[in-house]
C-alpha atoms as a PDB file:
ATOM      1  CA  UNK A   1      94.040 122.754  95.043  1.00  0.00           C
ATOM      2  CA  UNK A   2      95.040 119.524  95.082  1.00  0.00           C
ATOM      3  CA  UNK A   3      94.071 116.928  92.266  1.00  0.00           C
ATOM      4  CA  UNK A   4      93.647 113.912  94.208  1.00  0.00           C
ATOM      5  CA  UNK A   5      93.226 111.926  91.362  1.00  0.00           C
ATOM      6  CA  UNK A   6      96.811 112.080  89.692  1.00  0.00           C
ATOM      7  CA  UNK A   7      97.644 112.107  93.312  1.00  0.00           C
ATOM      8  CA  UNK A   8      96.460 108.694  93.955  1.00  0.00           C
ATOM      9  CA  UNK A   9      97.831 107.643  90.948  1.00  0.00           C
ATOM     10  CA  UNK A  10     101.463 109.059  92.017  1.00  0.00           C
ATOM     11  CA  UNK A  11     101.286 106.858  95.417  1.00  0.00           C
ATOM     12  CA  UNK A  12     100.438 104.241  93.944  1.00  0.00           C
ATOM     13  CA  UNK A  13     102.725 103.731  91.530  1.00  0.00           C
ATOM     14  CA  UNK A  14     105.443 104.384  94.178  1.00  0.00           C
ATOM     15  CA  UNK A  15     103.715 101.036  95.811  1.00  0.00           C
ATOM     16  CA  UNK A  16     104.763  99.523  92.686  1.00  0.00           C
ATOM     17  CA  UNK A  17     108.458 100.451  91.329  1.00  0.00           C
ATOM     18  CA  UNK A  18     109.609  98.860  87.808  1.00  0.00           C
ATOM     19  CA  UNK A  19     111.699  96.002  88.211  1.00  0.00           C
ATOM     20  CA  UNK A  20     114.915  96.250  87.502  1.00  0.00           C
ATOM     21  CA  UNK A  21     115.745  92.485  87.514  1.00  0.00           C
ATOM     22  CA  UNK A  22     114.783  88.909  86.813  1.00  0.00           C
ATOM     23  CA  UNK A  23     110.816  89.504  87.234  1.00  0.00           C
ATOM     24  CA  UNK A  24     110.441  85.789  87.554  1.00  0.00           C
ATOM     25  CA  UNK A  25     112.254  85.917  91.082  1.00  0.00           C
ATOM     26  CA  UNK A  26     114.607  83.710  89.625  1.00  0.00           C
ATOM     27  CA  UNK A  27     117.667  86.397  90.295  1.00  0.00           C
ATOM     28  CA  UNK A  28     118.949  88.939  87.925  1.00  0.00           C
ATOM     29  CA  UNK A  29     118.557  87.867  84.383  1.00  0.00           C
ATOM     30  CA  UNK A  30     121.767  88.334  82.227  1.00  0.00           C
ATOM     31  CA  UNK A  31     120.782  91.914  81.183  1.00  0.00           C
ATOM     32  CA  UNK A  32     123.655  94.173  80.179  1.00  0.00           C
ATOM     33  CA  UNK A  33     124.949  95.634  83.445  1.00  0.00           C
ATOM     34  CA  UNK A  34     125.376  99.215  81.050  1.00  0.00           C
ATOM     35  CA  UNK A  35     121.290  99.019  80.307  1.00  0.00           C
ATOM     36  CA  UNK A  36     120.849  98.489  84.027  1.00  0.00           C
ATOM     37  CA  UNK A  37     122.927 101.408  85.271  1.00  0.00           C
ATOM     38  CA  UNK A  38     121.472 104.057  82.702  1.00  0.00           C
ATOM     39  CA  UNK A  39     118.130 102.869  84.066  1.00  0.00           C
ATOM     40  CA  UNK A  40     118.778 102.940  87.652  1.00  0.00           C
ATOM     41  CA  UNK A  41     120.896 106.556  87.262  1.00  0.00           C
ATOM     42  CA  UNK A  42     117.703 107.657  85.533  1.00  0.00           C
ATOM     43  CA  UNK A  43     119.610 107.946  81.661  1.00  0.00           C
ATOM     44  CA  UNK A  44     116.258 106.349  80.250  1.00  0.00           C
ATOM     45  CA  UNK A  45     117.035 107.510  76.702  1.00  0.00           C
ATOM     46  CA  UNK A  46     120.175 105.412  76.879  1.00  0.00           C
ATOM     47  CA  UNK A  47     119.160 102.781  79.001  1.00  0.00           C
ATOM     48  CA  UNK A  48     116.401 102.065  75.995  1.00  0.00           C
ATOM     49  CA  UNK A  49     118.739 102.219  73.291  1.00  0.00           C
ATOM     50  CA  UNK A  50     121.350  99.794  75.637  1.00  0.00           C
ATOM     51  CA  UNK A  51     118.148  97.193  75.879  1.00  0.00           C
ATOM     52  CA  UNK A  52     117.380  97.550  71.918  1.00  0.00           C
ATOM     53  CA  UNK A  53     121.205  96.904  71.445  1.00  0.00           C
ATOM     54  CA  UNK A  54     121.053  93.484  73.769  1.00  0.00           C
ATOM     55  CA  UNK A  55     117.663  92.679  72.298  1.00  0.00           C
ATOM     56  CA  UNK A  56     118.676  92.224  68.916  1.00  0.00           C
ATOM     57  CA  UNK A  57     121.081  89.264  70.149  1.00  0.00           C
ATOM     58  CA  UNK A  58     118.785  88.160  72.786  1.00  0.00           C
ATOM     59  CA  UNK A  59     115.008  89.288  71.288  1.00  0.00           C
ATOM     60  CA  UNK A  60     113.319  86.556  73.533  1.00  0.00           C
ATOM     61  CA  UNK A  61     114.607  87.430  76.886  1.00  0.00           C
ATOM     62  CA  UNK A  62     111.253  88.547  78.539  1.00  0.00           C
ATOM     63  CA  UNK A  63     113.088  90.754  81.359  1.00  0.00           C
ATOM     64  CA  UNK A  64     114.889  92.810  78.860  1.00  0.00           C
ATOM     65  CA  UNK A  65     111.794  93.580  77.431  1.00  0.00           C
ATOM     66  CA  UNK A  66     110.395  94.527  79.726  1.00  0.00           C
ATOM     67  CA  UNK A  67     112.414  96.982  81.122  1.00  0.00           C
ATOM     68  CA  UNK A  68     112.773  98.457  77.673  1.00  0.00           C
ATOM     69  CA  UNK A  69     109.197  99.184  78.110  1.00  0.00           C
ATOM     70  CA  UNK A  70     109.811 100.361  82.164  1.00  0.00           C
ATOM     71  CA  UNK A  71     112.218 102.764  80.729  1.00  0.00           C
ATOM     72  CA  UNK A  72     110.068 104.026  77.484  1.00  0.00           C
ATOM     73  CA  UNK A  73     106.922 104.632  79.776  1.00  0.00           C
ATOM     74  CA  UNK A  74     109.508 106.887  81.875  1.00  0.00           C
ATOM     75  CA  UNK A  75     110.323 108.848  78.758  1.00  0.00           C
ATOM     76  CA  UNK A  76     106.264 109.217  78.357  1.00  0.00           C
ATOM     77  CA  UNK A  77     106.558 106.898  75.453  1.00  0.00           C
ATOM     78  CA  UNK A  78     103.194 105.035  76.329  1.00  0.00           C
ATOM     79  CA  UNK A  79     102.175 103.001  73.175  1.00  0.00           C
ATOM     80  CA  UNK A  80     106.066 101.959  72.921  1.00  0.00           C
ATOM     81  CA  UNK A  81     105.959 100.586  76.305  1.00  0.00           C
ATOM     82  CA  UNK A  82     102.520  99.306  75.659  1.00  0.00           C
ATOM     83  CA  UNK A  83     103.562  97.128  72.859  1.00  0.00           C
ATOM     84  CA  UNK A  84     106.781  96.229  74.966  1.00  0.00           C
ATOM     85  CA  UNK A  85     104.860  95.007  77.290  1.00  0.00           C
ATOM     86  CA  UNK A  86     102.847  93.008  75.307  1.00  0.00           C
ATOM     87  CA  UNK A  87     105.183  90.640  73.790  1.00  0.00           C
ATOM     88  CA  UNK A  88     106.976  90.302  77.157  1.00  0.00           C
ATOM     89  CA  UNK A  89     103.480  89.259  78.357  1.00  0.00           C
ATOM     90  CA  UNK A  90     103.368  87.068  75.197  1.00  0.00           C
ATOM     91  CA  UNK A  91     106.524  85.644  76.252  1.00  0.00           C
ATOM     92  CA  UNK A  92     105.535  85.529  80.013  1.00  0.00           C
ATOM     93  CA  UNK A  93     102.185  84.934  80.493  1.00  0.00           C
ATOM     94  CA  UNK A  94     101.838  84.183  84.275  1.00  0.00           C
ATOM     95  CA  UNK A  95     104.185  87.726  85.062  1.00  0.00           C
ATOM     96  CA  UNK A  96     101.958  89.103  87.139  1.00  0.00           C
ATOM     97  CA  UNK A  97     104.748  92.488  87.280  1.00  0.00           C
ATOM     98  CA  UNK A  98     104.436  92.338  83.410  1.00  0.00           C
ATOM     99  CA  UNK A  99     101.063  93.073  83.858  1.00  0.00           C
ATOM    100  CA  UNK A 100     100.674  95.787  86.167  1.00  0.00           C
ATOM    101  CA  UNK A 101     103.469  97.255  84.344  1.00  0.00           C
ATOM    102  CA  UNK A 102     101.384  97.601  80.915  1.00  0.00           C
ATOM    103  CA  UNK A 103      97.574  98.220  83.195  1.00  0.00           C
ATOM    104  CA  UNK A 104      99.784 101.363  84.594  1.00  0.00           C
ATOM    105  CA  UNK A 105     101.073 102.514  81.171  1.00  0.00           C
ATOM    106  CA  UNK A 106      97.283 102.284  79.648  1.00  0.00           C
ATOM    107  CA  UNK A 107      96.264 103.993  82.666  1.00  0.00           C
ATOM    108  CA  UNK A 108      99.109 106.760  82.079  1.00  0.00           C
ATOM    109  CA  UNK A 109      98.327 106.762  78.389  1.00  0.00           C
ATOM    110  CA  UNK A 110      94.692 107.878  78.784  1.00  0.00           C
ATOM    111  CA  UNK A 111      93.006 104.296  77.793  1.00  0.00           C
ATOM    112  CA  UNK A 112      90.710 103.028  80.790  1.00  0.00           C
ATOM    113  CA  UNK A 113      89.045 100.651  79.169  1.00  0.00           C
ATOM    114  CA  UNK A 114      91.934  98.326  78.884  1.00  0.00           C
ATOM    115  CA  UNK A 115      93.808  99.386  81.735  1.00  0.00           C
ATOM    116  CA  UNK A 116      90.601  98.562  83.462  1.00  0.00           C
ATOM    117  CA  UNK A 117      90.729  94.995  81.795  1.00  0.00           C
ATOM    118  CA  UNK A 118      94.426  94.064  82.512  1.00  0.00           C
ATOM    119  CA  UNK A 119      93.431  95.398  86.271  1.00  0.00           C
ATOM    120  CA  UNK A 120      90.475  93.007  86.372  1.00  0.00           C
ATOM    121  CA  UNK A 121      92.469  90.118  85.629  1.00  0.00           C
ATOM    122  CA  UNK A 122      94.882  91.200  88.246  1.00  0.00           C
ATOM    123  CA  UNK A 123      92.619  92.057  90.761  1.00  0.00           C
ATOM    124  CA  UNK A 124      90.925  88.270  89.926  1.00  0.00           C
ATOM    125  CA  UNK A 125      94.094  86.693  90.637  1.00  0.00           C
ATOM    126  CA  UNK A 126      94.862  88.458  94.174  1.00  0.00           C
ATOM    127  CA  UNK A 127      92.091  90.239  95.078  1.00  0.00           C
ATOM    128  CA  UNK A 128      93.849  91.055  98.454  1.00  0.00           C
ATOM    129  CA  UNK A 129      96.477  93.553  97.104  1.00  0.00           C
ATOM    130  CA  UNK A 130      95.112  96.983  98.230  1.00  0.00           C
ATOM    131  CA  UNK A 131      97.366  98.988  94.914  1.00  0.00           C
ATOM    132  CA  UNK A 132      95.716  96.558  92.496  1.00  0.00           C
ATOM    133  CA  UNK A 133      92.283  97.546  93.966  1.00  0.00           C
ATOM    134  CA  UNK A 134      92.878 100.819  94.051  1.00  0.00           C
ATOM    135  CA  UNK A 135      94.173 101.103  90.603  1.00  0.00           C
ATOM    136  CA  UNK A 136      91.342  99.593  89.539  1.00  0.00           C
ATOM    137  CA  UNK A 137      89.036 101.901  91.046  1.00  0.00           C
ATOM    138  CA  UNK A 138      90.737 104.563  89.571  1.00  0.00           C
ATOM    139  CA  UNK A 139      90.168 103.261  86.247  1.00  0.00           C
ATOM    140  CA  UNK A 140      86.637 102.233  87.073  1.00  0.00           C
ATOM    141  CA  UNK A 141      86.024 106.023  88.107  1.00  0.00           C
ATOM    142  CA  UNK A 142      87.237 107.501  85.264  1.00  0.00           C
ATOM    143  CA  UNK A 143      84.832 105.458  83.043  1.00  0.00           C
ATOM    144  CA  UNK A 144      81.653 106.036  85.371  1.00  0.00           C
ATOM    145  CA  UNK A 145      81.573 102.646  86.747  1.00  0.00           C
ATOM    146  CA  UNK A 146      80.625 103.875  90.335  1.00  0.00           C
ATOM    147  CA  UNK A 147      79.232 100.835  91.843  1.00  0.00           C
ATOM    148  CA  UNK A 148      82.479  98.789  90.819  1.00  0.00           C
ATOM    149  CA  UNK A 149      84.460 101.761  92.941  1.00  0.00           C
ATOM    150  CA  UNK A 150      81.895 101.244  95.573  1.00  0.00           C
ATOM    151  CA  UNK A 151      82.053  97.731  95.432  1.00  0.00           C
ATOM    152  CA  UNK A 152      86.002  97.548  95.442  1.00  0.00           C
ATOM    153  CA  UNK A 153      86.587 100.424  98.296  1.00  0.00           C
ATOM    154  CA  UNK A 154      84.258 100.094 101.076  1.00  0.00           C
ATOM    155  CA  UNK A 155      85.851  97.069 102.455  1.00  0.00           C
ATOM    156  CA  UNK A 156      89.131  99.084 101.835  1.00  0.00           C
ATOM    157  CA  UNK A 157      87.807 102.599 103.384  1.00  0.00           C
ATOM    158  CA  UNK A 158      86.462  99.819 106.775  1.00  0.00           C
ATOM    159  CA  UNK A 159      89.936  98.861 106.905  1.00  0.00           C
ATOM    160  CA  UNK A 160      91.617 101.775 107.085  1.00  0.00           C
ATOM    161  CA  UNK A 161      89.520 104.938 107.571  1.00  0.00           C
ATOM    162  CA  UNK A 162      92.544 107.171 107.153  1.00  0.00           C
ATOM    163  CA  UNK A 163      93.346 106.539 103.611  1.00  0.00           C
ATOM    164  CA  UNK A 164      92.699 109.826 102.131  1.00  0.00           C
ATOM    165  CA  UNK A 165      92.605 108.359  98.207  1.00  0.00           C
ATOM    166  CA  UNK A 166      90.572 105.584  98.998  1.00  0.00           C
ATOM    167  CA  UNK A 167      87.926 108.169 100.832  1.00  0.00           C
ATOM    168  CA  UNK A 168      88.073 110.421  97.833  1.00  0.00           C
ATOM    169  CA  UNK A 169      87.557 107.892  95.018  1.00  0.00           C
ATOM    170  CA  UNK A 170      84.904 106.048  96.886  1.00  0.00           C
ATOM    171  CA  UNK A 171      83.236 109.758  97.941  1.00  0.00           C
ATOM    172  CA  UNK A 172      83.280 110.669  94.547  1.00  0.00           C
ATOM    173  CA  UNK A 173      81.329 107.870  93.705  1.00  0.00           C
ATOM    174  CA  UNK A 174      78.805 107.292  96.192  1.00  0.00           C
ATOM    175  CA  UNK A 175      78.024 111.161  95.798  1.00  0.00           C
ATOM    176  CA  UNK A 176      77.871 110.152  91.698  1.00  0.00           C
ATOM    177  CA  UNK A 177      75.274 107.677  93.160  1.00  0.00           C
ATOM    178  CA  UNK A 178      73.241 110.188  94.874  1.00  0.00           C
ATOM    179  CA  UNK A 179      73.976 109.112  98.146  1.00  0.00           C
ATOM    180  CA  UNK A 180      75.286 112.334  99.159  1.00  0.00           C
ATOM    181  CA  UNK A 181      75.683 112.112 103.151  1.00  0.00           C
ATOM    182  CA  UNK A 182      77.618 108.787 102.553  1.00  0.00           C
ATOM    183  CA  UNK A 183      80.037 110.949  99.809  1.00  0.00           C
ATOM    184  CA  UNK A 184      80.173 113.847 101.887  1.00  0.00           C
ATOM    185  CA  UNK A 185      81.520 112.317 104.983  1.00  0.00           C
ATOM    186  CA  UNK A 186      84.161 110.869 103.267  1.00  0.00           C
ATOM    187  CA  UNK A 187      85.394 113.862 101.134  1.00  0.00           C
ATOM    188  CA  UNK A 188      84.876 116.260 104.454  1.00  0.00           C
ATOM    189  CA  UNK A 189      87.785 113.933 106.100  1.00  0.00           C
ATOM    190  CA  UNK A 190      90.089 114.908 103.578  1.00  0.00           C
ATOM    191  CA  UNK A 191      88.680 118.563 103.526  1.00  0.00           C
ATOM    192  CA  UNK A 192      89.410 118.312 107.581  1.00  0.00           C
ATOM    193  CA  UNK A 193      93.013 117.195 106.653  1.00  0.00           C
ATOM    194  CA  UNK A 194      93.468 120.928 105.555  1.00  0.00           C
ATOM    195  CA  UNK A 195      93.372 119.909 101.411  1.00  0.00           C
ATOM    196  CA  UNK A 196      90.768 121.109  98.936  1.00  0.00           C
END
């Protein structure tokens, strides 16, 4: 059986990979080039201790930050990252990567309420990015908040009719709604797609 939630959730974030550089566009910000290649080879543990290292001469540099809180959310260090991301946030207010960045590692760390917040504000700001919506109705299904889902997904599930997530979230909550035939149609496509 197939959980389609943490499914979702897996493609989703693939949409979305950590930066690894300058997440103001402005080219690669003069991170150690050690921190960067323990994070890109996957050595997280070191990669966090190389950014704590650089970060105690540099402990405004908003990148560096940041990917010390890309690589602690890979270790499954959540409320690290969390608070990572925060000050680079603090530091970076208009980041809209910083953002997503700590929404995902609320959303990984169990707290929908605030990942559902930080979403919001994303979703406010470009309400045309399909991961941002769908994150968001992720969030919003987990805390019951069906006719948000509803609300965010139908125009997503017209678009494209064969995006299996998008027909299971918004299923799940139209059939949470009690409009069954609606839910059903859209959870039998995925059934019809040979998963359960």
């Amino acid at each position: 059986m197939v959980n389609w939630r943490l499914t979702t959730l897996f493609f989703i974030l693939l949409a979305f990979p950590a930066p690894v550089f300058s997440q103001a566009g402005q080219g690669p910000s003069p991170l150690p080039r050690h921190a960067l290649e323990l994070q890109q080879t996957g050595d997280f543990s070191g990669a966090a201790d190389a950014y704590r290292a650089f970060l105690k001469a540099h402990p405004d540099d908003a990148d560096a930050i940041s990917n010390l809180g890309v690589v602690l959310a890979r270790l499954g260090r959540y409320d690290e990252a969390i608070e990572e991301y925060k000050t680079a946030e603090r530091l970076r207010p208009g980041d809209w990567r910083i953002k997503l960045n700590l929404a995902l590692a609320y959303q990984k760390s169990g707290r929908p309420n605030e990942a559902a917040a930080k979403l919001e504000e994303l979703h406010s700001q470009a309400p045309q990015v399909k991961q941002i919506s769908l994150l968001l109705a992720d969030s919003a299904l987990q805390l019951g908040q069906n006719n948000r889902v509803i609300t965010l997904l139908e125009p997503l599930e017209r678009e494209d009719p064969s995006d299996l997530a998008t027909a299971y979230m918004l299923g799940t909550a139209l059939i949470r709604e009690h409009r069954i035939k609606d839910g059903e149609v859209l959870l039998d496509r995925i059934l019809r797609n040979g998963d359960s």
